[in-house]
PDB file of N, CA and C in Angstrom:
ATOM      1  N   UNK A   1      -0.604 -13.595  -8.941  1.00  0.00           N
ATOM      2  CA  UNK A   1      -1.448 -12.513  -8.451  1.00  0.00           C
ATOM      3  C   UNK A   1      -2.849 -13.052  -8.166  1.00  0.00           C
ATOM      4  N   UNK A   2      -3.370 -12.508  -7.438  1.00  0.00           N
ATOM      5  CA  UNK A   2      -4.701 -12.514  -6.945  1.00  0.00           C
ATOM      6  C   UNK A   2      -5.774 -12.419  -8.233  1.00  0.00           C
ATOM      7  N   UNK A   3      -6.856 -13.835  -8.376  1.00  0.00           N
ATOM      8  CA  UNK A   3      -7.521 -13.467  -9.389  1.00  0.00           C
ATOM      9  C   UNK A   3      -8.763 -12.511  -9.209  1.00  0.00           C
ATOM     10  N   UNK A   4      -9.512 -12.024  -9.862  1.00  0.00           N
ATOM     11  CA  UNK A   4     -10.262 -10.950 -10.472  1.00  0.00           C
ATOM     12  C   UNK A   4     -11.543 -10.933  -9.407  1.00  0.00           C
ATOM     13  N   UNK A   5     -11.732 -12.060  -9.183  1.00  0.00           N
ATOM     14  CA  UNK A   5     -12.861 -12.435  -7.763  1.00  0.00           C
ATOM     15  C   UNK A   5     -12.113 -12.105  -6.375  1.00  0.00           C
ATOM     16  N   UNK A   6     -11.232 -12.346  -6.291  1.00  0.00           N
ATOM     17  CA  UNK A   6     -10.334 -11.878  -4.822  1.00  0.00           C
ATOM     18  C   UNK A   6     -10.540 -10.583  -4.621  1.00  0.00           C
ATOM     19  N   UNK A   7      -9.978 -10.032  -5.771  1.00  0.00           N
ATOM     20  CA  UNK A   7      -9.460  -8.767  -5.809  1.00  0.00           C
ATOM     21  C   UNK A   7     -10.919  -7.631  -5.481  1.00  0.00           C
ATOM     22  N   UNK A   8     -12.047  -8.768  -5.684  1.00  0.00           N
ATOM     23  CA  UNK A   8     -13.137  -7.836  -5.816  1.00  0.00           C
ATOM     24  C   UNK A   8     -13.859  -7.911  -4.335  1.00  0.00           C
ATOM     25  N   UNK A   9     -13.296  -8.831  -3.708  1.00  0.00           N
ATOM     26  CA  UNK A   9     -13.646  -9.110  -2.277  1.00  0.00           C
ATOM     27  C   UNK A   9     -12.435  -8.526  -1.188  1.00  0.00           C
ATOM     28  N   UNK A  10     -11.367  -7.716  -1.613  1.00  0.00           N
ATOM     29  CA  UNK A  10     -10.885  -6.945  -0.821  1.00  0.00           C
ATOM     30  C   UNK A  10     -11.645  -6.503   0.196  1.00  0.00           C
ATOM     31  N   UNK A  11     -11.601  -6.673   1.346  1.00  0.00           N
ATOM     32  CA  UNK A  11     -12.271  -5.429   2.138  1.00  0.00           C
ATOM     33  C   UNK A  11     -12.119  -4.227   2.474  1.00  0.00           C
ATOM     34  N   UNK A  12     -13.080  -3.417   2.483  1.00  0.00           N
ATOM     35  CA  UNK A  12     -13.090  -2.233   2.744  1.00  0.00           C
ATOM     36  C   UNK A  12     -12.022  -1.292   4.045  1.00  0.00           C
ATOM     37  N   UNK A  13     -10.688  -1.281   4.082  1.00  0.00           N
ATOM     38  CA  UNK A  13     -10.215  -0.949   5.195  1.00  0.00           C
ATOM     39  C   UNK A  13      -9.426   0.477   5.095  1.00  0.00           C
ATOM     40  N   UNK A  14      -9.691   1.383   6.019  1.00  0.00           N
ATOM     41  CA  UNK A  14      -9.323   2.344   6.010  1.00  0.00           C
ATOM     42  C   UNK A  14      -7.713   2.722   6.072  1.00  0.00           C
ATOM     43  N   UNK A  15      -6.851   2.312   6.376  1.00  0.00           N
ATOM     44  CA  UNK A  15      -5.164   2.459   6.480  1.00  0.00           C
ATOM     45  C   UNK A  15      -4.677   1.721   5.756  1.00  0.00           C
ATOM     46  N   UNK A  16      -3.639   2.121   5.533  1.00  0.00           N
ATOM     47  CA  UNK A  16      -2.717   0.912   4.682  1.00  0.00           C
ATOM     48  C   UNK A  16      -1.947   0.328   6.402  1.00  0.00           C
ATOM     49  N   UNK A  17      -1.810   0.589   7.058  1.00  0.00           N
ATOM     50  CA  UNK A  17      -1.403   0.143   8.517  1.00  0.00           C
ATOM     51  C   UNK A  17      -2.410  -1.325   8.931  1.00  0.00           C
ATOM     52  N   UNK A  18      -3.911  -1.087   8.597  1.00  0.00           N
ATOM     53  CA  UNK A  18      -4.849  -1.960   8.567  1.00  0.00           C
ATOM     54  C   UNK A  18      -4.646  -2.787   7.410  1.00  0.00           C
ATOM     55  N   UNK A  19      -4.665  -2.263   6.328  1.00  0.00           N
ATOM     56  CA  UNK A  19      -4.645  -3.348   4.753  1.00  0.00           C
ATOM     57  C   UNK A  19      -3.484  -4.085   5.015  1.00  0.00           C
ATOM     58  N   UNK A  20      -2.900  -3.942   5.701  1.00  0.00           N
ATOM     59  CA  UNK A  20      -1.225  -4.872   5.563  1.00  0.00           C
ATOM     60  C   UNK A  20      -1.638  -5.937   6.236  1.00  0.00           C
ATOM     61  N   UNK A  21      -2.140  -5.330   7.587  1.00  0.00           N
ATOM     62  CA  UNK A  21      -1.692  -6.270   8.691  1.00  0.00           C
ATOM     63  C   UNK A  21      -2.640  -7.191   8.323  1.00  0.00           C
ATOM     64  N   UNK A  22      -3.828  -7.082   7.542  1.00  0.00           N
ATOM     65  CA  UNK A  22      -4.865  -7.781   7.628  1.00  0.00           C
ATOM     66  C   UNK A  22      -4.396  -8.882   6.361  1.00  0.00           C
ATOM     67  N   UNK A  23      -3.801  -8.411   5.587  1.00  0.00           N
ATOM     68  CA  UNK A  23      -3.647  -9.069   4.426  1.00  0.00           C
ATOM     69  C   UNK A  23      -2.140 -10.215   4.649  1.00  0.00           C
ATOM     70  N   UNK A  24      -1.317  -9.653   6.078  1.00  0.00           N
ATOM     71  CA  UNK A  24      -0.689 -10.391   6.469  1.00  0.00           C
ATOM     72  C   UNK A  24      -0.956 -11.739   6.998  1.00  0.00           C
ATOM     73  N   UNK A  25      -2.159 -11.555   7.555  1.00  0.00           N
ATOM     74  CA  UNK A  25      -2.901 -12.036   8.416  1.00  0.00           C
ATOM     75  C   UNK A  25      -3.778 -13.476   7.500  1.00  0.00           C
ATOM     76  N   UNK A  26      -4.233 -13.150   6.845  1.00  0.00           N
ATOM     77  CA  UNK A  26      -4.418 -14.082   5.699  1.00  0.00           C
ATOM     78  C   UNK A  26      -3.469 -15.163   5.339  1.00  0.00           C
ATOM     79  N   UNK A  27      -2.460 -15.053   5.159  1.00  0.00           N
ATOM     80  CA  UNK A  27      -1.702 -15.607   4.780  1.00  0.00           C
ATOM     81  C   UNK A  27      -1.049 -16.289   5.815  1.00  0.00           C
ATOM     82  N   UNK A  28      -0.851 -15.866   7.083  1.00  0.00           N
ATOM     83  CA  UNK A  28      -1.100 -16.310   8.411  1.00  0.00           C
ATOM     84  C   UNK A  28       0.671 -16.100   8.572  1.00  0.00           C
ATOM     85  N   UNK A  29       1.098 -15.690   8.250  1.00  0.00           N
ATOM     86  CA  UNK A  29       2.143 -14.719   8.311  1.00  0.00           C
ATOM     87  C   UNK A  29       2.445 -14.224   9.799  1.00  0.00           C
ATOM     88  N   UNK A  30       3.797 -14.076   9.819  1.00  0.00           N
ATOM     89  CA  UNK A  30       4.220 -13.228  11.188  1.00  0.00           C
ATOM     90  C   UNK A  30       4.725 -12.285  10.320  1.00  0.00           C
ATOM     91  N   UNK A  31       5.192 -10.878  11.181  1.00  0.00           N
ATOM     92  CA  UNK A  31       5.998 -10.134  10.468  1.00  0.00           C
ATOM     93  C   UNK A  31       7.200 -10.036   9.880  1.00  0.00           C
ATOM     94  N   UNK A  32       8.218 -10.767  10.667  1.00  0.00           N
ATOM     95  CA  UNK A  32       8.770 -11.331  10.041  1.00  0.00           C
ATOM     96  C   UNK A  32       9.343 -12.203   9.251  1.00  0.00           C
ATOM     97  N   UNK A  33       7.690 -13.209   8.828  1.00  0.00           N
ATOM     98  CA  UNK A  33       7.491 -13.734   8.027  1.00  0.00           C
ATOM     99  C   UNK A  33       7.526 -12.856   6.339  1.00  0.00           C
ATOM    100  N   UNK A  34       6.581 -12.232   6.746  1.00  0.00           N
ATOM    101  CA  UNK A  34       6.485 -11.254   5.710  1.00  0.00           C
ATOM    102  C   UNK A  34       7.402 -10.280   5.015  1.00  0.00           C
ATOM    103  N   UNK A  35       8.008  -9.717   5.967  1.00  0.00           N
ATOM    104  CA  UNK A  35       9.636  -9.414   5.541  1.00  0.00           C
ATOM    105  C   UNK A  35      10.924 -10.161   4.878  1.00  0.00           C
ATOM    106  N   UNK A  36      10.680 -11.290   5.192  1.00  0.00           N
ATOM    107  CA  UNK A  36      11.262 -12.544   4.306  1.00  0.00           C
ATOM    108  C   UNK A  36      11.198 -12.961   3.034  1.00  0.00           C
ATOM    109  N   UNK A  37       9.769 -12.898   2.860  1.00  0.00           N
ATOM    110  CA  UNK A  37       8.647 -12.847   1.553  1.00  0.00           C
ATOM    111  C   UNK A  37       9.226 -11.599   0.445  1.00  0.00           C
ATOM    112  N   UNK A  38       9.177 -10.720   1.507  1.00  0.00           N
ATOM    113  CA  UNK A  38       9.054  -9.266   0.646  1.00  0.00           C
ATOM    114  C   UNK A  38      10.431  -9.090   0.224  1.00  0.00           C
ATOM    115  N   UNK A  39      11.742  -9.435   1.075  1.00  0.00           N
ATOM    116  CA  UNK A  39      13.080  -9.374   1.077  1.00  0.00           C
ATOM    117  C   UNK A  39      13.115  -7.964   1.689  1.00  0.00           C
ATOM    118  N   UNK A  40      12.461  -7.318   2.338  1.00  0.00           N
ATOM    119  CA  UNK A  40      12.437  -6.460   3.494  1.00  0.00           C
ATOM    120  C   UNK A  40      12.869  -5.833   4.741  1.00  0.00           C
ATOM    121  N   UNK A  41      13.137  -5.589   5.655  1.00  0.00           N
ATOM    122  CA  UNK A  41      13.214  -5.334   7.037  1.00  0.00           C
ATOM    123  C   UNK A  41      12.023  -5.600   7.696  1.00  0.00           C
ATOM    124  N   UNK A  42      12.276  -5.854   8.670  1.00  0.00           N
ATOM    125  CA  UNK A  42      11.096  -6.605   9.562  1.00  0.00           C
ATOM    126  C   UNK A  42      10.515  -4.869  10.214  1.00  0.00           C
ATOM    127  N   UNK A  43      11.390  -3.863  10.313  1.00  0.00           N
ATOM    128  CA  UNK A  43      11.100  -2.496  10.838  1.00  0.00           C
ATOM    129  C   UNK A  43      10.229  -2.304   9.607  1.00  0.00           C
ATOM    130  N   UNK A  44      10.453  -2.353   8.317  1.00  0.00           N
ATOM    131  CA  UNK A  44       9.312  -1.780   7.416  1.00  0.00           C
ATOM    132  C   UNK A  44       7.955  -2.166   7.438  1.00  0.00           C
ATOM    133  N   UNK A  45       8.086  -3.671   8.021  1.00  0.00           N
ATOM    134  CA  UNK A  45       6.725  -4.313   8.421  1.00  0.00           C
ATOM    135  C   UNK A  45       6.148  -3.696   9.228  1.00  0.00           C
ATOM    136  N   UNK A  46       6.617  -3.585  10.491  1.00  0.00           N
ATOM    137  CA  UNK A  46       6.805  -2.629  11.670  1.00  0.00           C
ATOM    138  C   UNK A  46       6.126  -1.260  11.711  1.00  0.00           C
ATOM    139  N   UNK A  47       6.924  -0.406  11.060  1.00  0.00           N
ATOM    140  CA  UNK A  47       6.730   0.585  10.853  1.00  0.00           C
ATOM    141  C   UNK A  47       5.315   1.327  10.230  1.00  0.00           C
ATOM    142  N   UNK A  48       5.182   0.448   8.641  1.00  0.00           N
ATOM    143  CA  UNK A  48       3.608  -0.037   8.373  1.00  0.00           C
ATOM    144  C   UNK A  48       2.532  -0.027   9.172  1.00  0.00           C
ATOM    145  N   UNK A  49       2.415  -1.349   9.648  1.00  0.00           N
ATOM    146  CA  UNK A  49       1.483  -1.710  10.256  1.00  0.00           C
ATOM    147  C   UNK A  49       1.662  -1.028  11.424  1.00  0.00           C
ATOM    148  N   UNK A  50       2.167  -0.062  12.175  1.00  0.00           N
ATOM    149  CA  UNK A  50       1.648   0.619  13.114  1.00  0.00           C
ATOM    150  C   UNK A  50       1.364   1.942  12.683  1.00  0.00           C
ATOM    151  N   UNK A  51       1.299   2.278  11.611  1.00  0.00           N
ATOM    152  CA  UNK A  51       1.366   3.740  11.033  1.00  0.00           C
ATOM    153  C   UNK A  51       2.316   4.788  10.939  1.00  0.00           C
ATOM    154  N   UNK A  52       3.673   4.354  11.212  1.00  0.00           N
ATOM    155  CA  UNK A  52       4.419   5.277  11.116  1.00  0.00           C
ATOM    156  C   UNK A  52       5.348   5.342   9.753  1.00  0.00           C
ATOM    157  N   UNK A  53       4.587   4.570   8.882  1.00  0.00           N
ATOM    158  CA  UNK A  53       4.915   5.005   7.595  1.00  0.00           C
ATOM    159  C   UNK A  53       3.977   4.478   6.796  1.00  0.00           C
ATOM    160  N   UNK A  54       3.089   5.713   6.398  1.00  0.00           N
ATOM    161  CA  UNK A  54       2.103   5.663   5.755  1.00  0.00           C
ATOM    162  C   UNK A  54       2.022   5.254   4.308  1.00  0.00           C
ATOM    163  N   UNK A  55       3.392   5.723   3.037  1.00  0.00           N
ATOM    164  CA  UNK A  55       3.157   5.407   2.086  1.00  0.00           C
ATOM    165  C   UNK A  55       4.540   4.339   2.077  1.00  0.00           C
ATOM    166  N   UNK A  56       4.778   3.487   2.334  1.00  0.00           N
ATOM    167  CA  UNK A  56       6.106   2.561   2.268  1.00  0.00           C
ATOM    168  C   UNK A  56       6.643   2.503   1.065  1.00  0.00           C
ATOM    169  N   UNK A  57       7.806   3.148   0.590  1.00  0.00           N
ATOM    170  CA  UNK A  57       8.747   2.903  -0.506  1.00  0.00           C
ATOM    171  C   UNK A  57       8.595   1.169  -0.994  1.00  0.00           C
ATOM    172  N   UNK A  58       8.447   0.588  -0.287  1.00  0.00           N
ATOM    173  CA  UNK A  58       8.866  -0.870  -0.790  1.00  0.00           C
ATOM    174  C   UNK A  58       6.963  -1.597  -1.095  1.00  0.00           C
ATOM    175  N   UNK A  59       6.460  -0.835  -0.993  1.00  0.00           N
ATOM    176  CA  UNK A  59       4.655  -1.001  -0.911  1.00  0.00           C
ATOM    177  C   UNK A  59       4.675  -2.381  -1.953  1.00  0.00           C
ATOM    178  N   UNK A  60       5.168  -2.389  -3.252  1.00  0.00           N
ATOM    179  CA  UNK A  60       5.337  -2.693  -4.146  1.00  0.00           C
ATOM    180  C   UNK A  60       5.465  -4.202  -4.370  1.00  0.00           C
ATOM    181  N   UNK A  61       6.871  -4.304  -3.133  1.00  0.00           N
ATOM    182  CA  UNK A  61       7.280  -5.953  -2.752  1.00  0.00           C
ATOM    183  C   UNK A  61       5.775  -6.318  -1.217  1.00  0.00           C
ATOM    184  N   UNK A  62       5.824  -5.729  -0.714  1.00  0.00           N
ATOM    185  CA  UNK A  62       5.033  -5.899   0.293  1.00  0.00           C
ATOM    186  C   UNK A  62       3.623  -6.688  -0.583  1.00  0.00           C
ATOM    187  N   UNK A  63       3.587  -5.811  -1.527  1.00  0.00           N
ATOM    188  CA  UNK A  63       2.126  -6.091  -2.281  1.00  0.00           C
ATOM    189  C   UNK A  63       2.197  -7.737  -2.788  1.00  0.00           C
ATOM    190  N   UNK A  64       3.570  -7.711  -3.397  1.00  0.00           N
ATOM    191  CA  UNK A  64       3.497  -8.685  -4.296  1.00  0.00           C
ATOM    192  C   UNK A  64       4.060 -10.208  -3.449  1.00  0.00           C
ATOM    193  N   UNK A  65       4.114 -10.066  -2.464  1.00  0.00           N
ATOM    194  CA  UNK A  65       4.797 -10.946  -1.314  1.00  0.00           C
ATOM    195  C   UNK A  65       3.650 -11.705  -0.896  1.00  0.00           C
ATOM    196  N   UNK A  66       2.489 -10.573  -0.471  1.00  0.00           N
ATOM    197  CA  UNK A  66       1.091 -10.878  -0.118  1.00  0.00           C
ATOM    198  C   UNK A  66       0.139 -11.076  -1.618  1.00  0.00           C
ATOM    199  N   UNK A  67       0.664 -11.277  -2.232  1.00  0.00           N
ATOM    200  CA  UNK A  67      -0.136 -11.514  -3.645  1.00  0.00           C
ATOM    201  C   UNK A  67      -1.639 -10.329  -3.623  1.00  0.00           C
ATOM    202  N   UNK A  68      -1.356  -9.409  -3.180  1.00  0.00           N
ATOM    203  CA  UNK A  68      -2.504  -8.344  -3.257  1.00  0.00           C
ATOM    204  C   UNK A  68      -2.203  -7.508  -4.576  1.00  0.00           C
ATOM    205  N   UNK A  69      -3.297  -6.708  -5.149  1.00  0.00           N
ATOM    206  CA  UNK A  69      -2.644  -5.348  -5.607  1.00  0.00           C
ATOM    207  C   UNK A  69      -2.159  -3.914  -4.765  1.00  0.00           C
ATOM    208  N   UNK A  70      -0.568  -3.120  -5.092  1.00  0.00           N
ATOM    209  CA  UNK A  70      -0.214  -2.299  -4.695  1.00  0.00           C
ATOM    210  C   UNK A  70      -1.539  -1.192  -4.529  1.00  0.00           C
ATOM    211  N   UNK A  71      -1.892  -1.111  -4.944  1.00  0.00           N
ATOM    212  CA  UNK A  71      -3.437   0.447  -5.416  1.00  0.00           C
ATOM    213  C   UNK A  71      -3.628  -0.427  -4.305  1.00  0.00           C
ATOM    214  N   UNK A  72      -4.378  -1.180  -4.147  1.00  0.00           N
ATOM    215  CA  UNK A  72      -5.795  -1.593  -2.877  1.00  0.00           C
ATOM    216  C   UNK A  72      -4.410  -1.315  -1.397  1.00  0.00           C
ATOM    217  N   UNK A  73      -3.566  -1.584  -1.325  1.00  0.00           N
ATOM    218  CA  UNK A  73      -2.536  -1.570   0.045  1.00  0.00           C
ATOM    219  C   UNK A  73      -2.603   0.049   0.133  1.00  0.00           C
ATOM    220  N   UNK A  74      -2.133   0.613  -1.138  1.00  0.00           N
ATOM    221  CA  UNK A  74      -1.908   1.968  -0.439  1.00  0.00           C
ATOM    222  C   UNK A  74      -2.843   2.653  -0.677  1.00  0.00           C
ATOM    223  N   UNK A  75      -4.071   2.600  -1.274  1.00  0.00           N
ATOM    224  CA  UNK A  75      -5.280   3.416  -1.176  1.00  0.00           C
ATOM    225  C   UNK A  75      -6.675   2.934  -1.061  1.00  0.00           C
ATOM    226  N   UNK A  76      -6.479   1.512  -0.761  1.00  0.00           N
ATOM    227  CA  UNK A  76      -7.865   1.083  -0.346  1.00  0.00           C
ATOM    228  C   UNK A  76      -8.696   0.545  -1.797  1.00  0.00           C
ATOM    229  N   UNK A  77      -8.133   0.696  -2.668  1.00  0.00           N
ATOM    230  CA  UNK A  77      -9.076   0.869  -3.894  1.00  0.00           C
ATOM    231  C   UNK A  77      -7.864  -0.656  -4.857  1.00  0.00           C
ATOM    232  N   UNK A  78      -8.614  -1.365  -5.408  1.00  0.00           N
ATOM    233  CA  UNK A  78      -7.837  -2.104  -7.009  1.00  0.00           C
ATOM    234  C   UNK A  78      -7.618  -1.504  -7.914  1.00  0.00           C
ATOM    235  N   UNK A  79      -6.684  -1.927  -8.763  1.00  0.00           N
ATOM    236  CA  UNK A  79      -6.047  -1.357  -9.333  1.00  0.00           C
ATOM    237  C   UNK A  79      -7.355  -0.632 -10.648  1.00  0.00           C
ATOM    238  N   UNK A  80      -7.954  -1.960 -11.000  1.00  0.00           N
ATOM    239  CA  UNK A  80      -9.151  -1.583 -11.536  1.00  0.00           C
ATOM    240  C   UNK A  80      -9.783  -0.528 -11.739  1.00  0.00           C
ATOM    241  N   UNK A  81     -10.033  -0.225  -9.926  1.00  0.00           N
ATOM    242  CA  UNK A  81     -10.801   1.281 -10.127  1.00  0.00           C
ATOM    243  C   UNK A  81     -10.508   2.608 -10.199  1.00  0.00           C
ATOM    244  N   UNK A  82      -8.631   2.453 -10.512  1.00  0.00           N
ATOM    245  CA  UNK A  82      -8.230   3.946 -10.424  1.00  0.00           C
ATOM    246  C   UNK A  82      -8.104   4.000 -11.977  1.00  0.00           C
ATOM    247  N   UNK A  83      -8.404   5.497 -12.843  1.00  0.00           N
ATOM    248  CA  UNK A  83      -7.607   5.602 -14.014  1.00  0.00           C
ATOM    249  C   UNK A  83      -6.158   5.521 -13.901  1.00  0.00           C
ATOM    250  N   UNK A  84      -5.562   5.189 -15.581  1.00  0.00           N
ATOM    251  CA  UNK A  84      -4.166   4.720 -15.860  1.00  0.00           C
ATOM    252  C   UNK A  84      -3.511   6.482 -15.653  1.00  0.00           C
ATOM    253  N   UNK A  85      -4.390   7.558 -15.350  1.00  0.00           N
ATOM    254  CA  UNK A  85      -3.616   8.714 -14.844  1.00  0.00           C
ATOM    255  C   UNK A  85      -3.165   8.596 -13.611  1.00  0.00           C
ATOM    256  N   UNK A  86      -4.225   7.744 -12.814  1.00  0.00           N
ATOM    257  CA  UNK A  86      -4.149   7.745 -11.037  1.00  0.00           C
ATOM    258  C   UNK A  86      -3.680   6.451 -10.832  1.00  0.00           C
ATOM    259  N   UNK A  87      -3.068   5.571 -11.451  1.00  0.00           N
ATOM    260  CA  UNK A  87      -2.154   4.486 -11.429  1.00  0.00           C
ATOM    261  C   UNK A  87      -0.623   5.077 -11.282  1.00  0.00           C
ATOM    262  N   UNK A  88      -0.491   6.022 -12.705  1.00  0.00           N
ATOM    263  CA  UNK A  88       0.977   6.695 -12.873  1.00  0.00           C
ATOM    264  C   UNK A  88       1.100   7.703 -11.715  1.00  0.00           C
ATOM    265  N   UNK A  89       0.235   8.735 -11.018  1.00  0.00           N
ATOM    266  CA  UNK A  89       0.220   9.422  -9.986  1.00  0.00           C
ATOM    267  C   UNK A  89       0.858   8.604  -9.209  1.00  0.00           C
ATOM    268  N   UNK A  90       0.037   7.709  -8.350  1.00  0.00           N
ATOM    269  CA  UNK A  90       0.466   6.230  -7.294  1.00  0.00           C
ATOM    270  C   UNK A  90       1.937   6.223  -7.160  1.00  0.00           C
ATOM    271  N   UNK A  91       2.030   5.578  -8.655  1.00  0.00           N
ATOM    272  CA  UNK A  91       3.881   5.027  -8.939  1.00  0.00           C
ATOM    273  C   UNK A  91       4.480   6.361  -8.824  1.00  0.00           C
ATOM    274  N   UNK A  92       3.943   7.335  -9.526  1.00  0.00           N
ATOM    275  CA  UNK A  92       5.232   8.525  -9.120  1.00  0.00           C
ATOM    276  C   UNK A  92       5.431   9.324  -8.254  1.00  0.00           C
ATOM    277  N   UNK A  93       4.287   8.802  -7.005  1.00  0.00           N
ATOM    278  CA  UNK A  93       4.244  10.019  -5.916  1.00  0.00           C
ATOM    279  C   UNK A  93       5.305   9.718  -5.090  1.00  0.00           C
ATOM    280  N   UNK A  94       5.879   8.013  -4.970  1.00  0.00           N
ATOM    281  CA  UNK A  94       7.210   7.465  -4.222  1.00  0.00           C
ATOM    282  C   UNK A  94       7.849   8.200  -4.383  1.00  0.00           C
ATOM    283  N   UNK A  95       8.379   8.687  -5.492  1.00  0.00           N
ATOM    284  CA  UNK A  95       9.676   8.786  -5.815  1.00  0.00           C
ATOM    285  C   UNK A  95       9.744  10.578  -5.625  1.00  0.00           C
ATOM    286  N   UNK A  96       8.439  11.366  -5.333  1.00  0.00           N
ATOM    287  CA  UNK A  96       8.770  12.653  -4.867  1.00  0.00           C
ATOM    288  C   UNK A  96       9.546  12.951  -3.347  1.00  0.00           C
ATOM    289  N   UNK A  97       9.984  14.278  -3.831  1.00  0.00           N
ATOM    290  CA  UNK A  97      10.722  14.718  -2.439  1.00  0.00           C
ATOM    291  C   UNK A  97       9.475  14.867  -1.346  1.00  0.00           C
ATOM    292  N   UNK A  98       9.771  15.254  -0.435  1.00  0.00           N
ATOM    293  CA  UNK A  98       8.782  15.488   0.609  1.00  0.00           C
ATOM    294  C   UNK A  98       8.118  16.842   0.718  1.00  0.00           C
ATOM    295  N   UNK A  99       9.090  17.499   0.243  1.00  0.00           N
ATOM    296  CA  UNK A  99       8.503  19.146   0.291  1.00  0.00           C
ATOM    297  C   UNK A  99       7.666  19.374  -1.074  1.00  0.00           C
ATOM    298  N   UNK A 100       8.126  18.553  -1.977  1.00  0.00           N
ATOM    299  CA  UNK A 100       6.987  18.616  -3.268  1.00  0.00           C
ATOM    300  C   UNK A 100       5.442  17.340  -2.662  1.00  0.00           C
ATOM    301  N   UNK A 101       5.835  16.489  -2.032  1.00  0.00           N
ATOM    302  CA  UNK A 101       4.727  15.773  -1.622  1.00  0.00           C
ATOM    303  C   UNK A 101       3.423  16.985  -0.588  1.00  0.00           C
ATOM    304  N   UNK A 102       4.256  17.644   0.415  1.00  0.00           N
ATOM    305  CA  UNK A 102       3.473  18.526   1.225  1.00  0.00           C
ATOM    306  C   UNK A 102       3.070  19.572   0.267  1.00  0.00           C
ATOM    307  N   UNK A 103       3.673  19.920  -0.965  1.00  0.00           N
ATOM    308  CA  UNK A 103       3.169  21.167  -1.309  1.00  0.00           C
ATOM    309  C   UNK A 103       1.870  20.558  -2.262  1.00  0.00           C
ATOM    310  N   UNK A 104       1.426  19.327  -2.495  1.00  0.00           N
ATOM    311  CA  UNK A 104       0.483  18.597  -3.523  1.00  0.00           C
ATOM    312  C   UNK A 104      -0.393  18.697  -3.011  1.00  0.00           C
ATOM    313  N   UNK A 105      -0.134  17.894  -1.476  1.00  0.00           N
ATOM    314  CA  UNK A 105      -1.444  17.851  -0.504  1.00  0.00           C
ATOM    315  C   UNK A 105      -2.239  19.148   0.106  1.00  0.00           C
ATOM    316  N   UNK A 106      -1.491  20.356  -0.004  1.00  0.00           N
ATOM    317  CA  UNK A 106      -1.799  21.281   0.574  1.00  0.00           C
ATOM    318  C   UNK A 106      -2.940  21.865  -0.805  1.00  0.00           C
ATOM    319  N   UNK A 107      -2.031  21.784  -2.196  1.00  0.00           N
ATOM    320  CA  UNK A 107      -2.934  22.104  -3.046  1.00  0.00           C
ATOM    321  C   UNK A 107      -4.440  21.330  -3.455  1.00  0.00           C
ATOM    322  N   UNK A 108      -4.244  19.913  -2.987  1.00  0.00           N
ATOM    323  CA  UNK A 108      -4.821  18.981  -2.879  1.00  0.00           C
ATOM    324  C   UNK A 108      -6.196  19.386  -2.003  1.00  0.00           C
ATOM    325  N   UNK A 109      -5.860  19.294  -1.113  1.00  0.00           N
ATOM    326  CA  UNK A 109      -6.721  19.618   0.551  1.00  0.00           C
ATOM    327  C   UNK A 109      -7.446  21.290  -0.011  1.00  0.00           C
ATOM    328  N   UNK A 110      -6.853  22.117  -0.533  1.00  0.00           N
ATOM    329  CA  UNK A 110      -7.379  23.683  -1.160  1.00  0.00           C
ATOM    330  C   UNK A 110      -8.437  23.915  -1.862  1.00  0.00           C
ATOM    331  N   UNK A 111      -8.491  22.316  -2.512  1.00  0.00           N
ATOM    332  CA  UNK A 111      -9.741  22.196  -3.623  1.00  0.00           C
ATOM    333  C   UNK A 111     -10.683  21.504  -3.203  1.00  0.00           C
ATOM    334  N   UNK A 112     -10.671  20.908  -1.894  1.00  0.00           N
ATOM    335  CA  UNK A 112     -11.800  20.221  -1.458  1.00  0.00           C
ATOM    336  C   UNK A 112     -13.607  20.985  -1.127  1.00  0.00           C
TER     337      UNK A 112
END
């Protein structure tokens, strides 16, 4: 894994569509380089990095392929700076259905 100085020089990037490709990019990676790495589909790379799948089930291998942390890929942030509540959120929002994911965000978005 990425040591403690890396991790703190993440850059600031708004998408995980951007954090991938960029972090692919580093490594000097093709995509289906990276899919290789990850043991992946080259469409999940794909798919990612153009935005048509925003939170990737496999985020996890992607992360650890690119020696990044998962938190900074899918929310911009190290793992560091989320609490161990908003770590377990992270990990368990994968594994929700979609209609419980839309009904979070809606409650989510209500309280802003």
């Amino acid at each position: 894994m990425m040591d403690k100085d890396m991790i703190m020089r993440l850059p600031d990037i708004n998408s995980v569509a951007e954090r991938l490709k960029w972090a692919r990019k580093q490594k000097g990676w093709t995509q289906m380089d990276l899919a290789k790495q990850a043991n992946v589909t080259r469409d999940v790379v794909v798919n990612t990095e153009t935005g048509r799948s925003e939170r990737p089930r496999q985020a996890q291998q992607l992360a650890d392929a690119l020696d990044i942390p998962a938190a900074w890929l899918l929310f911009g942030k190290s793992v560091e700076s989320l609490s161990n509540d908003g770590i377990q959120i992270a990990q368990d929002w994968e594994n929700l259905p979609d209609h419980i994911k839309s009904a979070i965000k809606t409650l989510v978005d209500s309280n802003k």
